[in-house]
N, C-alpha and C. Protein backbone atom coordinates (compact mmCIF):
# COMPACT_ATOMS: atom_id res chain seq x y z
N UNK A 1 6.17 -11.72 -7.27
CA UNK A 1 6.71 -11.33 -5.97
C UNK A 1 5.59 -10.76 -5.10
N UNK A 2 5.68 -11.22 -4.02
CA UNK A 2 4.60 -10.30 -2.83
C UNK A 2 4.89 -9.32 -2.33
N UNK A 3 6.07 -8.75 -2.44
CA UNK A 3 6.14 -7.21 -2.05
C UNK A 3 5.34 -6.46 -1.26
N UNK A 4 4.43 -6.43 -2.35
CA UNK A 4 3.00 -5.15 -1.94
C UNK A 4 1.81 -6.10 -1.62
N UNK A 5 1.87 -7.27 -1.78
CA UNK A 5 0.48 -7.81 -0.97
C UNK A 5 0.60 -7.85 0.41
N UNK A 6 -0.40 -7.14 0.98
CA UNK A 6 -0.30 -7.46 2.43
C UNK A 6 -1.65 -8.11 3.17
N UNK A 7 -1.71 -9.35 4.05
CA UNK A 7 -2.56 -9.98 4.50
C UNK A 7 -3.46 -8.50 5.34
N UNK A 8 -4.74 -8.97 6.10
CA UNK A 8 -5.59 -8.13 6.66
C UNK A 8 -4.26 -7.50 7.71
N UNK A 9 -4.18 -8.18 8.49
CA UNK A 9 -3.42 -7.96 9.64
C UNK A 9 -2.68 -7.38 9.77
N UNK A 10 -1.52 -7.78 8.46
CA UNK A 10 -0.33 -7.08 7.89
C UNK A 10 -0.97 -5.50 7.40
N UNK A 11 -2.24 -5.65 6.93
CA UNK A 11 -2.37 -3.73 6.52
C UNK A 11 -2.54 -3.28 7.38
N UNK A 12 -3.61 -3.82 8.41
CA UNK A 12 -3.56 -3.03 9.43
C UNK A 12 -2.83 -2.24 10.71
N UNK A 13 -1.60 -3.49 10.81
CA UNK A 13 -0.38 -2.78 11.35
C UNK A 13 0.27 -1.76 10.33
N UNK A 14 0.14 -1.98 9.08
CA UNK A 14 0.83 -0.82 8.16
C UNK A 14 0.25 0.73 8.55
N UNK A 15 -0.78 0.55 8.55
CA UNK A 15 -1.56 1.74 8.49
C UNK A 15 -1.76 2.47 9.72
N UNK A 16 -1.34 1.51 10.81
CA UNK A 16 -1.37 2.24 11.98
C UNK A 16 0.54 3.07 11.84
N UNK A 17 0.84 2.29 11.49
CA UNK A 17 2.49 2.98 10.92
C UNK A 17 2.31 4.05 10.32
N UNK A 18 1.43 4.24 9.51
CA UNK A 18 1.66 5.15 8.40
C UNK A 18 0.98 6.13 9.16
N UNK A 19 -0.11 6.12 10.06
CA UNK A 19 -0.75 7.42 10.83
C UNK A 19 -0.13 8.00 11.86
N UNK A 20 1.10 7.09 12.40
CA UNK A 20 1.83 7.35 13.45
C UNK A 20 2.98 7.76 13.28
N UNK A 21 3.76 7.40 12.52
CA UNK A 21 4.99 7.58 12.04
C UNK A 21 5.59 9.01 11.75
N UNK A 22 6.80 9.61 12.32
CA UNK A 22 7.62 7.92 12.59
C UNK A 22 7.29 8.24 13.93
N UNK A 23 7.94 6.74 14.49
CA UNK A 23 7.21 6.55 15.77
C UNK A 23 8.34 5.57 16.57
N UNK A 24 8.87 5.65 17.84
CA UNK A 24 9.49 4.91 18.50
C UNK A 24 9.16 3.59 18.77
N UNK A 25 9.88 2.47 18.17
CA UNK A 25 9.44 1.21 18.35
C UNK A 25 8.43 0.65 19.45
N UNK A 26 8.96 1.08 21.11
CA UNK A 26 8.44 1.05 22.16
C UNK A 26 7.16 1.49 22.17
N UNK A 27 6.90 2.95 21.19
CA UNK A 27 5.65 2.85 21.65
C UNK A 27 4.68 1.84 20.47
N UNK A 28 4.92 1.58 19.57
CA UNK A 28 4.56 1.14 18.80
C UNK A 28 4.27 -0.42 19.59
N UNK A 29 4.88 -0.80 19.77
CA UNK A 29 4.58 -2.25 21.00
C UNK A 29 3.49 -1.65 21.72
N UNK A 30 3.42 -0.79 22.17
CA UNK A 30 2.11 -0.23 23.27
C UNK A 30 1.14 0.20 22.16
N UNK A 31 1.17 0.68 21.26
CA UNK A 31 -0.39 1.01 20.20
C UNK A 31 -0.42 -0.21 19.61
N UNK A 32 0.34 -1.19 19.22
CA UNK A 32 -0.08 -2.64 18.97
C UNK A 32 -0.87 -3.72 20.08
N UNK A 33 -0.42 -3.44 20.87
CA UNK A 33 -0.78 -4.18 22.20
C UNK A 33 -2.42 -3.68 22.51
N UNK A 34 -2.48 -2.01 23.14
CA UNK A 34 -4.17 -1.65 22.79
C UNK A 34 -5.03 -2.17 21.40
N UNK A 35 -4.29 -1.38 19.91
CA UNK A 35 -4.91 -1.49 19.32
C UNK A 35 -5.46 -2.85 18.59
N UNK A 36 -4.31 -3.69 18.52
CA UNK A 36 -4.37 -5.00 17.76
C UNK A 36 -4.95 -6.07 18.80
N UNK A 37 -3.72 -5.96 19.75
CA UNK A 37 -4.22 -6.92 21.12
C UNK A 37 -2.85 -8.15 20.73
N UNK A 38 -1.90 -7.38 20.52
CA UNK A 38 -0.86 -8.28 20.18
C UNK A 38 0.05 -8.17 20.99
N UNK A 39 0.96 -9.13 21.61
CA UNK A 39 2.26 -9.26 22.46
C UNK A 39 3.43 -8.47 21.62
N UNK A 40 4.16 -8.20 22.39
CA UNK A 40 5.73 -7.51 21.96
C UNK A 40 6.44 -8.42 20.89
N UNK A 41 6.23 -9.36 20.99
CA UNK A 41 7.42 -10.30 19.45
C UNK A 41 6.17 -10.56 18.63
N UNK A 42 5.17 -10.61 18.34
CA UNK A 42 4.41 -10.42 17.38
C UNK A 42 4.64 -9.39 16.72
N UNK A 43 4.78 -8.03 17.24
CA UNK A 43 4.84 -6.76 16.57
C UNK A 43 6.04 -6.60 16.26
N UNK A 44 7.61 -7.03 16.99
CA UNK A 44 8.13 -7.40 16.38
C UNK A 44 8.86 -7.97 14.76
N UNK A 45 7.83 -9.06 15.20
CA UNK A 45 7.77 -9.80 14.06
C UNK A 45 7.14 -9.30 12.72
N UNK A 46 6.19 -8.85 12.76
CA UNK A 46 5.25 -8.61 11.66
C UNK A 46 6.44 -7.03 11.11
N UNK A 47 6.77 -6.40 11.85
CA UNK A 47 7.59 -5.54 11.80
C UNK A 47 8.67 -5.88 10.64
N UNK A 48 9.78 -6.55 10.91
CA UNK A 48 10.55 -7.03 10.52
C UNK A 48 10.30 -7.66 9.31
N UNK A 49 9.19 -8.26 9.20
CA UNK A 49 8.44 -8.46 7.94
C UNK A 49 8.38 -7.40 6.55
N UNK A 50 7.66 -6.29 7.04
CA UNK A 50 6.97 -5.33 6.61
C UNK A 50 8.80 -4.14 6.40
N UNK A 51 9.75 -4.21 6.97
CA UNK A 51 10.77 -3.75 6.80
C UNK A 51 11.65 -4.66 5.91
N UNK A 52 11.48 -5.76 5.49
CA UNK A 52 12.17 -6.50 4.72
C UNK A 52 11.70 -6.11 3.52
N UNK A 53 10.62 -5.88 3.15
CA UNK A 53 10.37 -5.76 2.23
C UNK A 53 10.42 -4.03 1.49
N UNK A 54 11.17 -3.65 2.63
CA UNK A 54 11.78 -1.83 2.25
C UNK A 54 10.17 -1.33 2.29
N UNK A 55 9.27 -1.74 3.48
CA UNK A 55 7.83 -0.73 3.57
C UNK A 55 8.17 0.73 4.46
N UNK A 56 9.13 -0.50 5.72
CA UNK A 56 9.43 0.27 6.51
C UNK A 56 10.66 0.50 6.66
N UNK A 57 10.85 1.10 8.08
CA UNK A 57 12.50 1.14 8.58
C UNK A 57 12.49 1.02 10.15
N UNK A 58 13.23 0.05 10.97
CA UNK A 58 13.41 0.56 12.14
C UNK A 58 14.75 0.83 12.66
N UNK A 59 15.34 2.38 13.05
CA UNK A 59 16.63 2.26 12.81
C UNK A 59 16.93 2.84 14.27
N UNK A 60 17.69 1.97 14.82
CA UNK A 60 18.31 2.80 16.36
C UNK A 60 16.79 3.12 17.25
N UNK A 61 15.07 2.26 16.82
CA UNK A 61 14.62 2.38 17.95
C UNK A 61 13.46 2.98 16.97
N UNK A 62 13.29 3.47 16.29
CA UNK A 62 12.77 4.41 15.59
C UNK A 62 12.20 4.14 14.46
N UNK A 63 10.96 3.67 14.26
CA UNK A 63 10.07 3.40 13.08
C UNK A 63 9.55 4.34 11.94
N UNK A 64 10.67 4.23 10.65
CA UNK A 64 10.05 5.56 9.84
C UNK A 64 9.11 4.63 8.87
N UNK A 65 8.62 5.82 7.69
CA UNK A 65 7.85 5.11 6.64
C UNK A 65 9.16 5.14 5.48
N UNK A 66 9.36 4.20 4.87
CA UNK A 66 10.37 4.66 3.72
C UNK A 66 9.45 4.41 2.35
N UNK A 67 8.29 4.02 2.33
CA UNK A 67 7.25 4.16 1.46
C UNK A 67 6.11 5.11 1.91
N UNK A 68 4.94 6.30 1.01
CA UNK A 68 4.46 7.15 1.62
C UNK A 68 2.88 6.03 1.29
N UNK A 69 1.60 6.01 2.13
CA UNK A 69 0.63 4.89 1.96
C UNK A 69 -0.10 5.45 0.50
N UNK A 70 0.37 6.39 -0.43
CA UNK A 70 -0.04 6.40 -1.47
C UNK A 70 0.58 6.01 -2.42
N UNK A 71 2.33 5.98 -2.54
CA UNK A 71 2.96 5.44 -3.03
C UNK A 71 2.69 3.92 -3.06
N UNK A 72 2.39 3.22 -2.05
CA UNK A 72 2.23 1.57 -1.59
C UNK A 72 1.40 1.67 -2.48
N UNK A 73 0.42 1.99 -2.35
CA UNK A 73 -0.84 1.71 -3.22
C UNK A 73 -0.47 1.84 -4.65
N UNK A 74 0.06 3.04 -5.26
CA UNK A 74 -0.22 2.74 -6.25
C UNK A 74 1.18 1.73 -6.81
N UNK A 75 1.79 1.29 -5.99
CA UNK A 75 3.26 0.12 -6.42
C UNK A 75 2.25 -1.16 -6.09
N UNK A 76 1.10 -1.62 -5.17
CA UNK A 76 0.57 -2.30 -5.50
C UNK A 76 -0.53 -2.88 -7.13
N UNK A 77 -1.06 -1.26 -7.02
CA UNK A 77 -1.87 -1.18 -8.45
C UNK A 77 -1.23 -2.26 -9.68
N UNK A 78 0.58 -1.32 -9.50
CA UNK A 78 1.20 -1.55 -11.27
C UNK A 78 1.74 -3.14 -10.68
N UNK A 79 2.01 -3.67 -9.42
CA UNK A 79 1.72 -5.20 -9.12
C UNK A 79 0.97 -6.16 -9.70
N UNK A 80 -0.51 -5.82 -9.29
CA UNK A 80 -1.48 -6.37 -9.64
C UNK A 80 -1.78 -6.18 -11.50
N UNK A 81 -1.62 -5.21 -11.73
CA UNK A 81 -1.50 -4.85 -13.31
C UNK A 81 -0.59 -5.48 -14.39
N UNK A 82 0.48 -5.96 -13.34
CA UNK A 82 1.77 -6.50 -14.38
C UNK A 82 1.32 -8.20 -14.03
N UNK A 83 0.80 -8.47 -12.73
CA UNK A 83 0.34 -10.18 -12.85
C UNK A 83 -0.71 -10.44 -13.47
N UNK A 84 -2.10 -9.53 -13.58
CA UNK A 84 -3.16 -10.10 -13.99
C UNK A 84 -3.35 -9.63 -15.54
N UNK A 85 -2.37 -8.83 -16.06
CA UNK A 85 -2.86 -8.30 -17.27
C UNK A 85 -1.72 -7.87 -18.10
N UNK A 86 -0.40 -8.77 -17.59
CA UNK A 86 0.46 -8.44 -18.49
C UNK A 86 1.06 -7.30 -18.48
N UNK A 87 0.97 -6.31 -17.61
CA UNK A 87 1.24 -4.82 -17.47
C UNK A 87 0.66 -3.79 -18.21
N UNK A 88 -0.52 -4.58 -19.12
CA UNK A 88 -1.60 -3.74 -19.80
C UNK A 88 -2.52 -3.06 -19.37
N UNK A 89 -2.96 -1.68 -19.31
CA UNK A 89 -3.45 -0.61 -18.52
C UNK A 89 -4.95 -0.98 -19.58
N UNK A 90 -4.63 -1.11 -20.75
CA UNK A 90 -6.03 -1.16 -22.02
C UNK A 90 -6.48 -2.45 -21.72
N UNK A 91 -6.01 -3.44 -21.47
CA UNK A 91 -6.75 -4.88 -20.76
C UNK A 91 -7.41 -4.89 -19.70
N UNK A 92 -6.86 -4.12 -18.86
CA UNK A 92 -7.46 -3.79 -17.56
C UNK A 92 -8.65 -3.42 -17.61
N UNK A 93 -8.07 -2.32 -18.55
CA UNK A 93 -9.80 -0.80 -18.17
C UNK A 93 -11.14 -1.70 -19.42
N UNK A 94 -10.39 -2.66 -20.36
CA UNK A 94 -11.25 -3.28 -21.45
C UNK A 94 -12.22 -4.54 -20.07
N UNK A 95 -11.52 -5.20 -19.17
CA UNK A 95 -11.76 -6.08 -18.52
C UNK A 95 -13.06 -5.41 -17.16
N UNK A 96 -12.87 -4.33 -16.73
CA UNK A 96 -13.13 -3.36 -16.03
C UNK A 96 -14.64 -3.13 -16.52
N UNK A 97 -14.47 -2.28 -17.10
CA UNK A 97 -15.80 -1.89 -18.21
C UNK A 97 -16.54 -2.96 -18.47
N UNK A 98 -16.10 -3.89 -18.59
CA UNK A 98 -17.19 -4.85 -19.11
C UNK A 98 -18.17 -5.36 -18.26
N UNK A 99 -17.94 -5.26 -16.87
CA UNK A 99 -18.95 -5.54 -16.01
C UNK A 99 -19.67 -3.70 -15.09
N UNK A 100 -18.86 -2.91 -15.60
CA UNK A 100 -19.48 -1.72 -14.41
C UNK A 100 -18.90 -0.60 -15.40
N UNK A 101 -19.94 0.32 -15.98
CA UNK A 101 -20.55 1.42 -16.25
C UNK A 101 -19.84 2.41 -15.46
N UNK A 102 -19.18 3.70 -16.36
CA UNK A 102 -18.22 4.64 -16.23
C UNK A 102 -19.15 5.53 -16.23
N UNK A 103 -19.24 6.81 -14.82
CA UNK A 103 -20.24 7.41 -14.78
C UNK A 103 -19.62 9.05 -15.96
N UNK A 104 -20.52 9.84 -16.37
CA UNK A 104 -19.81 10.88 -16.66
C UNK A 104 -18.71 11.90 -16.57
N UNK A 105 -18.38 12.15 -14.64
CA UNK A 105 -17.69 12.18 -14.18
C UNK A 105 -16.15 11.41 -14.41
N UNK A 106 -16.37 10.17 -13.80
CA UNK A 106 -15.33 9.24 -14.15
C UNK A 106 -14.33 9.42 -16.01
N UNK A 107 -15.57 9.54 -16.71
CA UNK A 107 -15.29 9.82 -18.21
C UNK A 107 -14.37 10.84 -18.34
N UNK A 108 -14.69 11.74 -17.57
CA UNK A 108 -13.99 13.47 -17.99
C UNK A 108 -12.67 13.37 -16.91
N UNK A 109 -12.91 12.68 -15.63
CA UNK A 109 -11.65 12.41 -15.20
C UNK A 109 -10.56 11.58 -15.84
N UNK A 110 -11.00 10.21 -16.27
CA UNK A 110 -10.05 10.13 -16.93
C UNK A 110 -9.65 10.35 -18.38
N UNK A 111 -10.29 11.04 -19.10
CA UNK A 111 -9.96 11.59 -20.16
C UNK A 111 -8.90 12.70 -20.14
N UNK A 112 -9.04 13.63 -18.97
CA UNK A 112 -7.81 14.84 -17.99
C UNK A 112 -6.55 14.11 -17.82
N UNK A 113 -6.72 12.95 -17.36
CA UNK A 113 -5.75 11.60 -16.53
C UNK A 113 -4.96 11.25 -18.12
N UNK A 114 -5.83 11.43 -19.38
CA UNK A 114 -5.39 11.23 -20.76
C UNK A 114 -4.32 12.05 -21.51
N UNK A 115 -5.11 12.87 -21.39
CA UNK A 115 -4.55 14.11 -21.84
C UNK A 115 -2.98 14.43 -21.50
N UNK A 116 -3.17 14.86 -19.98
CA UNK A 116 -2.45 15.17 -18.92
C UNK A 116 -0.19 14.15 -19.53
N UNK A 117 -1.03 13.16 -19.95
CA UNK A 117 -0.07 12.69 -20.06
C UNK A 117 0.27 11.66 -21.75
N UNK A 118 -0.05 12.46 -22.44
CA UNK A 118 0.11 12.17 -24.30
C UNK A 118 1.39 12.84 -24.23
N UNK A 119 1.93 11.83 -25.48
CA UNK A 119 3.31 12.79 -25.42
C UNK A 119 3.06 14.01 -26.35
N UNK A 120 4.37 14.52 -26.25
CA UNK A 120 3.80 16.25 -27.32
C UNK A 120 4.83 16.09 -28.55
């Protein structure tokens, strides 16, 4: 499912959502129009898009976030995690590692990230 993939264009209207929000449709046509350089049914459109897929909401005029842009991200992460690796977190980080070197830092963070969550 594409859910959480979003083309360039598509993030970038997200993200202007997510810094603005919530935000009255109307003006949102006017910070699309400066910022993107897009007509009124484009933004629209891409809108309606991005609300189908429960990112957003526009209700009575009014553009909320019903996803927070850290939540997206990490519902993209376990996306990408469940297509490319089976939903294996140890395939990943085995696949990961094999080309790029975990600095010390990184080590002790996620070893905390380990810990943090073993069962008891």
């Amino acid at each position: 499912m594409e859910q959480y993939k979003l083309g360039e264009m598509e993030q970038k209207f997200a993200d202007l959502i997510w810094l603005h929000a919530p935000i009255p449709s109307g003006e949102l046509v006017k910070l699309c129009a400066k910022e993107l350089s897009w007509k009124k049914s484009t933004t629209y459109t891409m809108l309606k898009r991005l609300c189908d897929r429960g990112i957003f909401e526009n209700y009575k005029g009014r553009v909320t976030a019903l996803m927070s842009r850290e939540d997206f991200t990490a519902a993209q992460g376990e996306q990408f995690l469940s297509e490319t690796f089976g939903g294996s977190l140890p395939r990943f980080f085995a696949a990961f590692t094999r080309r790029n070197k975990l600095s010390a830092k990184e080590i002790n963070e996620l070893q905390q990230l380990i810990d943090q969550h073993k069962e008891e």
